[in-house]
N, C-alpha and C. Protein backbone atom coordinates (compact mmCIF):
# COMPACT_ATOMS: atom_id res chain seq x y z
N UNK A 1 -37.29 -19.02 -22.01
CA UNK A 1 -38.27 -18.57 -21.05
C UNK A 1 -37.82 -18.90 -19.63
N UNK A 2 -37.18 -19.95 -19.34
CA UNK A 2 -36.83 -21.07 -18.27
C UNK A 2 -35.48 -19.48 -17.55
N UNK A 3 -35.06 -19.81 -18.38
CA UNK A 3 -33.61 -18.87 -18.11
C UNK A 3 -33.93 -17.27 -17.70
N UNK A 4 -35.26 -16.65 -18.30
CA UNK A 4 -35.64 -15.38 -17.98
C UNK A 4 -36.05 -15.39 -16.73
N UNK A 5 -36.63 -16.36 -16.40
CA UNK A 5 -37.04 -16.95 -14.67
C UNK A 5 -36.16 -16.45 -13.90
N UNK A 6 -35.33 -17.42 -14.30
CA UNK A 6 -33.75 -17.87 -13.59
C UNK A 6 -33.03 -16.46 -13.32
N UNK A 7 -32.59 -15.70 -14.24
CA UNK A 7 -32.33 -14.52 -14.24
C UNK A 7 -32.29 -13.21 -12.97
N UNK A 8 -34.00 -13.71 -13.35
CA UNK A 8 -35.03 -12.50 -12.88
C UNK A 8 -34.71 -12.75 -11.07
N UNK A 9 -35.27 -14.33 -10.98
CA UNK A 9 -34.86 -14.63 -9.49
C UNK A 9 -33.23 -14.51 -8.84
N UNK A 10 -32.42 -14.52 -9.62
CA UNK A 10 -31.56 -14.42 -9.04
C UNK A 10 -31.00 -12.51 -8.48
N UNK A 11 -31.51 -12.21 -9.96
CA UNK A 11 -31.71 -10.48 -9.55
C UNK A 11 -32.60 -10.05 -8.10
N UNK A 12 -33.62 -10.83 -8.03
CA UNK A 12 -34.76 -10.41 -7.01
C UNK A 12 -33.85 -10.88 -6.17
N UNK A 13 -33.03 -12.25 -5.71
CA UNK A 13 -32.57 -12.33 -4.46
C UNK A 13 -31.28 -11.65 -3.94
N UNK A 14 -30.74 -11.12 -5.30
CA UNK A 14 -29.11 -10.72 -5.43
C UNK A 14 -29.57 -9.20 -4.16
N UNK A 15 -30.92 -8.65 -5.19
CA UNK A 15 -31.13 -7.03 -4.70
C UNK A 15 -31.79 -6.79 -3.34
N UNK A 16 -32.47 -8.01 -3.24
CA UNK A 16 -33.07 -8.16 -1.94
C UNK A 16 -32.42 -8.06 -0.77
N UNK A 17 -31.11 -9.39 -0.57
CA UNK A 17 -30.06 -9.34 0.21
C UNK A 17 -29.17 -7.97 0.15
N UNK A 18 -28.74 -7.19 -0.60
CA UNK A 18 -28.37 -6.15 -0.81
C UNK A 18 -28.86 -5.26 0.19
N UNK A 19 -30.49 -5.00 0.11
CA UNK A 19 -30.98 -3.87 0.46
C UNK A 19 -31.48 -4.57 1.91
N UNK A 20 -31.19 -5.75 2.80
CA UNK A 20 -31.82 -6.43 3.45
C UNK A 20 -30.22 -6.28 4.94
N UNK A 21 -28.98 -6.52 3.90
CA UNK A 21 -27.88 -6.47 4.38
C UNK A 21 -27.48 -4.87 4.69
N UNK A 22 -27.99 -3.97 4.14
CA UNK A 22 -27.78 -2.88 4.29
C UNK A 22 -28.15 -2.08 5.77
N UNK A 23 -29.55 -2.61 5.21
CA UNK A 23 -30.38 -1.94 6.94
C UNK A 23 -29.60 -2.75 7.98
N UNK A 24 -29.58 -3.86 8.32
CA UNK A 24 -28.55 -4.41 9.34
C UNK A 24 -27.73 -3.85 9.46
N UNK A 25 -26.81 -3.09 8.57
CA UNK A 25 -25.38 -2.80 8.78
C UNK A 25 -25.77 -1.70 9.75
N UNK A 26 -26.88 -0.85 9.23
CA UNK A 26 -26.83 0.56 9.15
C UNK A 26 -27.35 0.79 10.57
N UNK A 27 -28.72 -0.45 10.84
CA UNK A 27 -29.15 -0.76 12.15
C UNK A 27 -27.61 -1.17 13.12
N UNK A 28 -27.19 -1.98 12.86
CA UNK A 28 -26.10 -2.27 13.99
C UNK A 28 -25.42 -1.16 14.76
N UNK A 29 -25.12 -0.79 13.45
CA UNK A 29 -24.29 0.76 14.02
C UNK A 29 -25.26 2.04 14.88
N UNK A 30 -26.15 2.12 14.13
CA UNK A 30 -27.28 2.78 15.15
C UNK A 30 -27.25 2.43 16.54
N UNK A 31 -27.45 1.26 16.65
CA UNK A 31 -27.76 0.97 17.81
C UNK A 31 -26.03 0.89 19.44
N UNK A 32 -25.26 1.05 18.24
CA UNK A 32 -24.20 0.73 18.50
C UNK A 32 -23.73 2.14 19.36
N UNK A 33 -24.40 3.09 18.26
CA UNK A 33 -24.07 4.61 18.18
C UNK A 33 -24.82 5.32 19.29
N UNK A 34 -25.93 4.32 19.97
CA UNK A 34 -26.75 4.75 21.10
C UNK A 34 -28.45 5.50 20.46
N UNK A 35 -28.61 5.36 18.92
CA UNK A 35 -29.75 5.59 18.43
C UNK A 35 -30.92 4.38 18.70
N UNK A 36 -30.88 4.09 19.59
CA UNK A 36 -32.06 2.99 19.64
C UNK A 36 -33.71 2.90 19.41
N UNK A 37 -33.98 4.20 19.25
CA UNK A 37 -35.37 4.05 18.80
C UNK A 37 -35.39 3.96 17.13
N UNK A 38 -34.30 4.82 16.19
CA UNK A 38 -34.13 5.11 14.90
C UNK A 38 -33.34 3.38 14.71
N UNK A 39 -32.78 3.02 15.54
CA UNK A 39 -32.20 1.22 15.33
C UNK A 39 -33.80 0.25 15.13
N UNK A 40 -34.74 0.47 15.77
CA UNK A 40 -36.05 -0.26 15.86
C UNK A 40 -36.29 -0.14 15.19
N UNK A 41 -36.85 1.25 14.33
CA UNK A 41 -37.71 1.41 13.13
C UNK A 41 -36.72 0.87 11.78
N UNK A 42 -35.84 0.70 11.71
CA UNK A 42 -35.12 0.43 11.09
C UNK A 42 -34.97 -1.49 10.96
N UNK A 43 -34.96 -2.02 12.02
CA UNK A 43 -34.84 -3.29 12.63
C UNK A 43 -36.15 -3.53 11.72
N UNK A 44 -37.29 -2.83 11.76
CA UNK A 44 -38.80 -3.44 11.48
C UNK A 44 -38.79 -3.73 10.27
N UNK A 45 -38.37 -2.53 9.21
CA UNK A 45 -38.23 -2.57 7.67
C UNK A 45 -37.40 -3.85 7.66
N UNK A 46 -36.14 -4.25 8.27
CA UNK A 46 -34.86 -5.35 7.85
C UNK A 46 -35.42 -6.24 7.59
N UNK A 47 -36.54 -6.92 9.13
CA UNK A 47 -36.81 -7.93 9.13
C UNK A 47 -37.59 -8.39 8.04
N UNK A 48 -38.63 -7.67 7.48
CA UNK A 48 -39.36 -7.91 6.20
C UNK A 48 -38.83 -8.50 5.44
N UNK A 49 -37.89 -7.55 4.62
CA UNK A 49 -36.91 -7.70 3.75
C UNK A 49 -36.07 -9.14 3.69
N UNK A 50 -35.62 -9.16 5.57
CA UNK A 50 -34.74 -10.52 5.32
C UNK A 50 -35.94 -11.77 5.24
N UNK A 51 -37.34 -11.61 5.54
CA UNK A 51 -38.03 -13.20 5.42
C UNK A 51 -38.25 -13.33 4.07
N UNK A 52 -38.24 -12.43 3.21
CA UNK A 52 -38.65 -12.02 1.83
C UNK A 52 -37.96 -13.31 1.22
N UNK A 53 -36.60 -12.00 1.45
CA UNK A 53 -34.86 -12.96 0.43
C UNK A 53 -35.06 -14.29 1.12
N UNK A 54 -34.76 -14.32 2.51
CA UNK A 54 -34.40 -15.65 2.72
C UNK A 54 -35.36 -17.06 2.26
N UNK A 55 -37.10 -16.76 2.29
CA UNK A 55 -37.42 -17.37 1.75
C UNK A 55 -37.86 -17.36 0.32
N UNK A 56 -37.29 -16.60 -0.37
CA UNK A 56 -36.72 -16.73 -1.91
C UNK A 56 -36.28 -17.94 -1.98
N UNK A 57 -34.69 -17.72 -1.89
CA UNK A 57 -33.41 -18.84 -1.07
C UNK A 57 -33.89 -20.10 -1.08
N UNK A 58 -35.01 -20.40 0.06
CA UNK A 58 -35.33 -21.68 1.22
C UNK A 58 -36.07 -22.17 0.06
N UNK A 59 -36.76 -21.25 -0.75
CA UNK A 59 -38.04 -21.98 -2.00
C UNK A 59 -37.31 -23.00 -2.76
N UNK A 60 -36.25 -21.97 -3.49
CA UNK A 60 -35.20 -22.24 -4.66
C UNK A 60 -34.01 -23.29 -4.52
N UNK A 61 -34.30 -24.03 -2.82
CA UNK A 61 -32.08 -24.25 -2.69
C UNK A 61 -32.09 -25.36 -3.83
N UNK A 62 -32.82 -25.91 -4.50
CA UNK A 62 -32.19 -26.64 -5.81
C UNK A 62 -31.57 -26.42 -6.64
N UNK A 63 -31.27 -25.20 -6.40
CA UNK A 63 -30.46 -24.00 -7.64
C UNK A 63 -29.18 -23.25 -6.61
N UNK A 64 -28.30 -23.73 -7.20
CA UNK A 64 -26.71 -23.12 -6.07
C UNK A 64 -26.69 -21.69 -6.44
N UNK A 65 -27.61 -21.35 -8.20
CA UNK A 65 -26.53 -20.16 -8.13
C UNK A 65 -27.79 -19.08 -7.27
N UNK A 66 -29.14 -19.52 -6.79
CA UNK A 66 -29.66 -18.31 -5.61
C UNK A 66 -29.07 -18.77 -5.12
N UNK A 67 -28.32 -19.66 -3.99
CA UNK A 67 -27.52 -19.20 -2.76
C UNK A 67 -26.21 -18.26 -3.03
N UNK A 68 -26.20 -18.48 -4.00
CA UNK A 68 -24.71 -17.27 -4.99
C UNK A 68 -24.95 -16.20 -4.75
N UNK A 69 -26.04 -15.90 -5.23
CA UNK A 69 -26.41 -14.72 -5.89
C UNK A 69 -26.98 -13.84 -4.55
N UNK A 70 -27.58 -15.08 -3.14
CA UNK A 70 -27.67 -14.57 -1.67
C UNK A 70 -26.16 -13.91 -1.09
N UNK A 71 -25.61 -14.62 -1.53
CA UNK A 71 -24.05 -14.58 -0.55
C UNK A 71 -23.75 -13.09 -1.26
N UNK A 72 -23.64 -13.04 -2.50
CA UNK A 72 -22.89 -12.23 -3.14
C UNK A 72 -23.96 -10.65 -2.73
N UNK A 73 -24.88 -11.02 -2.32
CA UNK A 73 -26.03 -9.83 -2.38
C UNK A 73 -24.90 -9.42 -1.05
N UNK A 74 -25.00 -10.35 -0.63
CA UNK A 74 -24.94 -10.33 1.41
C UNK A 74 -23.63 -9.17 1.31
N UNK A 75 -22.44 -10.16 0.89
CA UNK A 75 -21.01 -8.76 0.57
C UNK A 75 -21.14 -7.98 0.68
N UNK A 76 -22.22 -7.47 -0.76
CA UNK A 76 -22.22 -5.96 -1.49
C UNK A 76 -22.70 -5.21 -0.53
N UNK A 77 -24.40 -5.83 0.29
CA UNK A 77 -24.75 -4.87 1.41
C UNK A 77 -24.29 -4.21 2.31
N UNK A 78 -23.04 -5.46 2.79
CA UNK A 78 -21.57 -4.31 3.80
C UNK A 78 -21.18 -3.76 3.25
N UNK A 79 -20.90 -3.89 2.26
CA UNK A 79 -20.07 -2.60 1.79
C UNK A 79 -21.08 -1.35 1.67
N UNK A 80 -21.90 -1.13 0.97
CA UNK A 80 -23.04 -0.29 0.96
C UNK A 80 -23.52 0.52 2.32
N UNK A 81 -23.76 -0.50 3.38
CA UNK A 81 -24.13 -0.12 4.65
C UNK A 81 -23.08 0.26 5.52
N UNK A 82 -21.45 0.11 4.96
CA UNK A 82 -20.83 0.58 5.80
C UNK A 82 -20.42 2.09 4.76
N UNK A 83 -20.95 2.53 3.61
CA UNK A 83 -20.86 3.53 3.06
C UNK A 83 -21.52 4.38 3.22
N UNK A 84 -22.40 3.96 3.92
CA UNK A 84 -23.57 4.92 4.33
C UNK A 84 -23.67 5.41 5.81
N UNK A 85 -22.63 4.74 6.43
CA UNK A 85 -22.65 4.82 7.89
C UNK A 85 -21.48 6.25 7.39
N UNK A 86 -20.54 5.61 6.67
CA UNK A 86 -19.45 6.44 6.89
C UNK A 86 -19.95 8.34 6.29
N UNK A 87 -20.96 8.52 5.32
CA UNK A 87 -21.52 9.68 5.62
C UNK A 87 -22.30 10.28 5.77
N UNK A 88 -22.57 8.94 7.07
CA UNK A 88 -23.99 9.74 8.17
C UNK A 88 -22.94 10.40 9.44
N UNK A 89 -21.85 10.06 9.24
CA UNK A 89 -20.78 10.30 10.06
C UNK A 89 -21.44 10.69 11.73
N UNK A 90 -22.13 9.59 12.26
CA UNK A 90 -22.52 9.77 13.35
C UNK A 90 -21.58 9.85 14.83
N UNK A 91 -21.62 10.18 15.85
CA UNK A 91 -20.87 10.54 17.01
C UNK A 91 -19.30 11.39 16.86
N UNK A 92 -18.94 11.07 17.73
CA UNK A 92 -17.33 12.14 17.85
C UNK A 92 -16.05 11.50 18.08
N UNK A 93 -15.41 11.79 17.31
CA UNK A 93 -13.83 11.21 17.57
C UNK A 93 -12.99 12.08 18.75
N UNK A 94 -12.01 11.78 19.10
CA UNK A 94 -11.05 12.06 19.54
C UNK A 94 -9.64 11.67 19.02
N UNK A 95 -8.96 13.01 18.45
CA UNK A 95 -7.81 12.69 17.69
C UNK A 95 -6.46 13.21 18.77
N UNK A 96 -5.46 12.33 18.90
CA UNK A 96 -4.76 12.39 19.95
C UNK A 96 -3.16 12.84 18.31
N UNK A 97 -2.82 14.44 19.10
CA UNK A 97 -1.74 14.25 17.78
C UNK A 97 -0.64 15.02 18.61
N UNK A 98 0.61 14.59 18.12
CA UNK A 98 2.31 14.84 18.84
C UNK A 98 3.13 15.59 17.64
N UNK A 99 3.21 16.21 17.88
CA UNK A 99 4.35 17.23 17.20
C UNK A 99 5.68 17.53 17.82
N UNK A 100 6.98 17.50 17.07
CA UNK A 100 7.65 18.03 17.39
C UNK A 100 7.89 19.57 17.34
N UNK A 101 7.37 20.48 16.35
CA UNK A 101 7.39 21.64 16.04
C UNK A 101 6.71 22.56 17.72
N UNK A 102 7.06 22.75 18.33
CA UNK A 102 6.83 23.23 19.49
C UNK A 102 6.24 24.71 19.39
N UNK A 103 6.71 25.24 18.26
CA UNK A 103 6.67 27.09 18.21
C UNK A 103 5.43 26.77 17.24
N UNK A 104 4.69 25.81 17.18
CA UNK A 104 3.75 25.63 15.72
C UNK A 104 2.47 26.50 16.89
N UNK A 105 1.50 27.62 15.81
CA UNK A 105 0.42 27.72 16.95
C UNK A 105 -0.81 26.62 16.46
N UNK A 106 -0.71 25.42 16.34
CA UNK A 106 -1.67 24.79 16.15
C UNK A 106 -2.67 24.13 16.87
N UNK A 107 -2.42 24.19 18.41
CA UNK A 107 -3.96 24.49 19.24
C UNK A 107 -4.64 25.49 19.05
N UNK A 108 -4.20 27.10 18.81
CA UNK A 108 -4.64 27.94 18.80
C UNK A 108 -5.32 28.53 17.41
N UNK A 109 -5.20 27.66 16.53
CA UNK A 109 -5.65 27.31 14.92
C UNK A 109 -6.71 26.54 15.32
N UNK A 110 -6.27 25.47 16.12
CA UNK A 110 -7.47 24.33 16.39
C UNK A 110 -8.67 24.97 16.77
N UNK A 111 -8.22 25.67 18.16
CA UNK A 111 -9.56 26.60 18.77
C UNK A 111 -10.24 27.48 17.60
N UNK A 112 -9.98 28.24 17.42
CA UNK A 112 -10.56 29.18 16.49
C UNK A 112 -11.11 28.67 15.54
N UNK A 113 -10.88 27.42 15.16
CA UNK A 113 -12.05 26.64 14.09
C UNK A 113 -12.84 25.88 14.39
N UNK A 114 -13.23 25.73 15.45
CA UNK A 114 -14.18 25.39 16.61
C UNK A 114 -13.98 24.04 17.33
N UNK A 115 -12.48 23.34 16.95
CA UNK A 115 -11.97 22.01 17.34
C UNK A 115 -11.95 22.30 19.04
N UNK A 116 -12.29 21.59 20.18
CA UNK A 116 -12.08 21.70 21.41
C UNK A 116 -10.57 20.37 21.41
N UNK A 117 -9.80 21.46 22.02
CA UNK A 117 -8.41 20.82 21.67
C UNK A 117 -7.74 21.25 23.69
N UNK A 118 -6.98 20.09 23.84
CA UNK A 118 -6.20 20.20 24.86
C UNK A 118 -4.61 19.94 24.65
N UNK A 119 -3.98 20.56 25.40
CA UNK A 119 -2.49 20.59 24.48
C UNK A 119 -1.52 20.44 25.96
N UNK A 120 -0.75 19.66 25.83
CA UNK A 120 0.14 19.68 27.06
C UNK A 120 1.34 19.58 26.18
N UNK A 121 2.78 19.93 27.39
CA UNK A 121 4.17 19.73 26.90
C UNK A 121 4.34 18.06 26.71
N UNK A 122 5.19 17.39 25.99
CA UNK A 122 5.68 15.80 26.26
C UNK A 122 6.93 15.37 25.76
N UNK A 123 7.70 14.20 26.52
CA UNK A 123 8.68 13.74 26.27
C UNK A 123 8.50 12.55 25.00
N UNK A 124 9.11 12.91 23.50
CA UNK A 124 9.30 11.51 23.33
C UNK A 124 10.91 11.40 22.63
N UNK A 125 11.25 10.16 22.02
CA UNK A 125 12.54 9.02 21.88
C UNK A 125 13.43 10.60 21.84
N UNK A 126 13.19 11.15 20.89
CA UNK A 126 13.71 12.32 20.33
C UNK A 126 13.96 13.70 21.14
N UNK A 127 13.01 13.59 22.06
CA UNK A 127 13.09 14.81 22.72
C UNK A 127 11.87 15.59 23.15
N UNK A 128 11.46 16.82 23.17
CA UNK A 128 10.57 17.71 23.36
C UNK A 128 9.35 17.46 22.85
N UNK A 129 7.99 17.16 22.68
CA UNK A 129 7.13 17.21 21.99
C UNK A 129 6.29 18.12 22.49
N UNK A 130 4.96 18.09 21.89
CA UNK A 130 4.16 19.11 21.82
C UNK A 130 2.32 17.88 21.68
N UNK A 131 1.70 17.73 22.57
CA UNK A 131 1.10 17.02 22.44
C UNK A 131 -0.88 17.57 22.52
N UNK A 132 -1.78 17.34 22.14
CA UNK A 132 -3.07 17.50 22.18
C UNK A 132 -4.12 16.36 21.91
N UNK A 133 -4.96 16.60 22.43
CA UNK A 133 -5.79 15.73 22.84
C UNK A 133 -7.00 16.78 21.50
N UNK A 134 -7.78 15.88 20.74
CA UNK A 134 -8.60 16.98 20.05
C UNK A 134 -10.13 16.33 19.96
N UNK A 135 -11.38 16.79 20.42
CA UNK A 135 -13.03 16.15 20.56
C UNK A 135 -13.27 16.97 19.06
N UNK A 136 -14.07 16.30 18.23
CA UNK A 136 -14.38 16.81 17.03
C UNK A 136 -15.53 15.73 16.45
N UNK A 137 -16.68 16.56 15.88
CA UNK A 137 -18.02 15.40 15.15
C UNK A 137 -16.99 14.92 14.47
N UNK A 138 -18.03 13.63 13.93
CA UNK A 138 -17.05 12.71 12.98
C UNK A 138 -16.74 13.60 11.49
N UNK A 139 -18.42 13.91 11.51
CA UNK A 139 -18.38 14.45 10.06
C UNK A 139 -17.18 15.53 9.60
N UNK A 140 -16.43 15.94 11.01
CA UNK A 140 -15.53 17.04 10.41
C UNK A 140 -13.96 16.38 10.77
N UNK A 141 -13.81 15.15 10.87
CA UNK A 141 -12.77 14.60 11.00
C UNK A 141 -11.79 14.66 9.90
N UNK A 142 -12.30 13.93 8.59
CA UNK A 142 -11.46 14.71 7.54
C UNK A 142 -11.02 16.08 7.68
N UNK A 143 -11.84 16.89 7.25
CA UNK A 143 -11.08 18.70 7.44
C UNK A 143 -10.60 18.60 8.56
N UNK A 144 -10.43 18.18 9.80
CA UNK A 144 -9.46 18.05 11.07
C UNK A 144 -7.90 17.26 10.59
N UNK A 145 -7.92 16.25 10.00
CA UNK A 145 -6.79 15.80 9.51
C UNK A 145 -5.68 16.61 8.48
N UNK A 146 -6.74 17.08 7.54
CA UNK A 146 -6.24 18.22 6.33
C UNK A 146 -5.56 19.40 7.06
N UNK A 147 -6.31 20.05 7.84
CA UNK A 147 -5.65 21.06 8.79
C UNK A 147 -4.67 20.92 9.52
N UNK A 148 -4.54 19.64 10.27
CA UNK A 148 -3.17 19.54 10.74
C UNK A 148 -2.25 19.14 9.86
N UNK A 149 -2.33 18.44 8.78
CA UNK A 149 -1.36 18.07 7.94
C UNK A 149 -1.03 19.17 7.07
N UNK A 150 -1.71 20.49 6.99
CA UNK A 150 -1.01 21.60 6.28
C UNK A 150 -0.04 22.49 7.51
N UNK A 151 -0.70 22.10 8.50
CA UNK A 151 0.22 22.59 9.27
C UNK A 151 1.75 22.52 10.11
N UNK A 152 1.31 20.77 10.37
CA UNK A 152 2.53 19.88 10.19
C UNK A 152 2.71 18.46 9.34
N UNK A 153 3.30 18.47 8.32
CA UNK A 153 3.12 17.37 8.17
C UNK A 153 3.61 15.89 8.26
N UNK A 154 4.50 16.52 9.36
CA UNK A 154 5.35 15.02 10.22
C UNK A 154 4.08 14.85 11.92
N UNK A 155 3.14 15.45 11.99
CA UNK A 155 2.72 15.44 12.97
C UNK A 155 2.05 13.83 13.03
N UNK A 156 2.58 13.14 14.05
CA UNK A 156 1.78 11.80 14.41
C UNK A 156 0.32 12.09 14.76
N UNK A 157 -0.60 11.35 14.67
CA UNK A 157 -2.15 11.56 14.78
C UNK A 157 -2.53 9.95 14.50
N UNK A 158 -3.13 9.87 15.72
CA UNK A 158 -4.05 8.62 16.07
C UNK A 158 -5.43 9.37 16.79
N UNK A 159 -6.40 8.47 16.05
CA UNK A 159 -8.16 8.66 16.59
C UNK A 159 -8.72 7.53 17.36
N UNK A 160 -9.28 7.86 18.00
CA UNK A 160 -10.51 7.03 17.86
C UNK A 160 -12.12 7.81 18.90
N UNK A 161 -12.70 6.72 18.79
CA UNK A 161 -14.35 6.98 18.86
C UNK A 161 -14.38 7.85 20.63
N UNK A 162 -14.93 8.64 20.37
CA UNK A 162 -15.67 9.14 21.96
C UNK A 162 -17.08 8.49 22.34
N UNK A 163 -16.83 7.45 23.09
CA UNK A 163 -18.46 6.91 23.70
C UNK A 163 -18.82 7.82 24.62
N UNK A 164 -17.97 8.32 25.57
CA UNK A 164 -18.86 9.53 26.67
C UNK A 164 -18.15 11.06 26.35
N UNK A 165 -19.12 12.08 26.71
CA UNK A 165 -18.41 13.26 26.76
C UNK A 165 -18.96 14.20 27.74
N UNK A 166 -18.51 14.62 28.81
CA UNK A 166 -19.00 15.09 29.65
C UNK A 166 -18.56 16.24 30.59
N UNK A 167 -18.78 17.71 29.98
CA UNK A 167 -18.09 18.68 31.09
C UNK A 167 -17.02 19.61 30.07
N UNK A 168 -17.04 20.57 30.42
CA UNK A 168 -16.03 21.28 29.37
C UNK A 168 -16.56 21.86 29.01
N UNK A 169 -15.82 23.45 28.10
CA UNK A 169 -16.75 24.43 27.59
C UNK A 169 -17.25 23.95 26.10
N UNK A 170 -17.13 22.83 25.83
CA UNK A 170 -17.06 22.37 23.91
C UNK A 170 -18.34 21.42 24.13
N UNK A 171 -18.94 21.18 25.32
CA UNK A 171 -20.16 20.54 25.87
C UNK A 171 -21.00 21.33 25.83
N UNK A 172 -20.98 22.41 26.43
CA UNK A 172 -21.80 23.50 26.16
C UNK A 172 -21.99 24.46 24.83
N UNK A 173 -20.84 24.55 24.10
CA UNK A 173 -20.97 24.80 22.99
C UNK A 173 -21.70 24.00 21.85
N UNK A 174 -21.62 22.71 22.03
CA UNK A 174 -22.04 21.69 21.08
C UNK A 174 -23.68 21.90 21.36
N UNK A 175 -24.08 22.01 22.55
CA UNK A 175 -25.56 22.25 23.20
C UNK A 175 -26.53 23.08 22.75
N UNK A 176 -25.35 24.17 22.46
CA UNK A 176 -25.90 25.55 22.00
C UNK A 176 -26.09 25.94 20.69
N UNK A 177 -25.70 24.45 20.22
CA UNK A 177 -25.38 24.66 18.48
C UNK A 177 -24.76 25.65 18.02
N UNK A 178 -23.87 26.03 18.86
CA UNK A 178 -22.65 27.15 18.10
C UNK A 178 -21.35 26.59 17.71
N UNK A 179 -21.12 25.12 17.87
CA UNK A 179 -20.02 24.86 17.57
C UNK A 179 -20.03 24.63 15.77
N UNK A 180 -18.81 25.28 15.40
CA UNK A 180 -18.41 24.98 13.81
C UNK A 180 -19.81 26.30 12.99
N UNK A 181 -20.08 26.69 13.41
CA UNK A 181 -21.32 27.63 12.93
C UNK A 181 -21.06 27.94 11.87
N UNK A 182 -19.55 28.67 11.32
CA UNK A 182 -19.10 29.32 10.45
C UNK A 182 -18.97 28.07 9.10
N UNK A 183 -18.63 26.83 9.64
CA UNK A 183 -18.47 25.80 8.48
C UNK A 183 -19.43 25.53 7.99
N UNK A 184 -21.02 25.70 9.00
CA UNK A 184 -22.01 25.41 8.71
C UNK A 184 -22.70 25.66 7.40
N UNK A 185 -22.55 27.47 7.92
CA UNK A 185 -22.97 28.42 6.99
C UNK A 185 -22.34 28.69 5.51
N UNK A 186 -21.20 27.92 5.61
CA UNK A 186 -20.14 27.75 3.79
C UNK A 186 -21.19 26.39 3.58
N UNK A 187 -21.28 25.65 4.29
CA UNK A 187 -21.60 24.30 3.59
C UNK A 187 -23.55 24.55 3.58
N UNK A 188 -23.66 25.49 3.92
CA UNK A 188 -25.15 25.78 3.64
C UNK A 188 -26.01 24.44 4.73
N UNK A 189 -25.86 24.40 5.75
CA UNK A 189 -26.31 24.06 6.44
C UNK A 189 -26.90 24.46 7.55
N UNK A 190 -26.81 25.96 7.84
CA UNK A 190 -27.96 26.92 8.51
C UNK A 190 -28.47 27.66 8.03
């Protein structure tokens, strides 16, 4: 009977921290991401959750394996909350990619699939390159990688995050909700 207790509480604090560690994650990044009112309402549910578990925990510490079974909740929730960030795929990357293939038309591939891409000539170790600058939602960052890698697949490509974006015709497009329209409409999303 003693042990069904035991069990049960350690499940309640394992799942608690889980789902307690989650919203934090998911809140951080929100807020991180510039969602701050959807970070609050979110913040409100956490806090519940974390006085819940924690004083589970604070009742029980005569027993190591709830602080176990806290810690181990705690892990799983990053991982969870950073799985969930990754496909809420919130804000926009910028993928910076160098080619040597010079005759490749792969800005002009880029454009036409609604990537806002900038492309200049460049020098590197080797010689001639071919360089672009590319603004793209996160959510379509994968299929942005796939596409250039069928196209080149020695092409170097480094990302990262766009915190501001401001000016350009892919500003106004994004505004107008015409950007990617056509991917939309395969993925049944208009």
């Amino acid at each position: 009977m003693k042990g069904d207790i035991t069990l049960q509480m350690l499940l309640i604090i394992f799942t608690i921290n889980i789902v307690y560690v989650t919203f934090f994650t998911v809140r951080m990044i929100l807020t991180l991401k510039g969602y701050r009112y959807f970070a609050a309402a979110v913040s409100m549910v956490e806090v519940v959750i974390y006085v819940v578990g924690l004083g589970l925990v604070l009742d029980n510490l005569n027993e190591i394996q709830n602080l176990v079974a806290y810690a181990v909740g705690y892990g799983c929730g990053v991982i969870i909350g950073t799985k969930i960030e990754e496909k809420m795929a919130l804000g926009y990357i910028t993928v910076n990619v160098i080619t040597a293939e010079k005759n490749l038309k792969l800005p002009a591939i880029l454009r036409e699939k609604g990537y806002g891409v900038t492309d200049w000539s460049a020098n590197g170790l080797d010689g001639d390159r071919s360089a672009m600058q590319i603004l793209t939602p996160r959510k379509y960052e994968l299929k942005l990688y796939t596409l250039i890698k069928e196209i080149d697949p020695r092409a170097f490509i480094i990302a990262y995050e766009a915190k501001t974006i401001h000016g350009g015709f892919w500003v106004k497009t994004v505004r107008k909700g015409k950007l990617f329209r056509d991917e939309q409409k395969k993925d049944g999303m208009v």
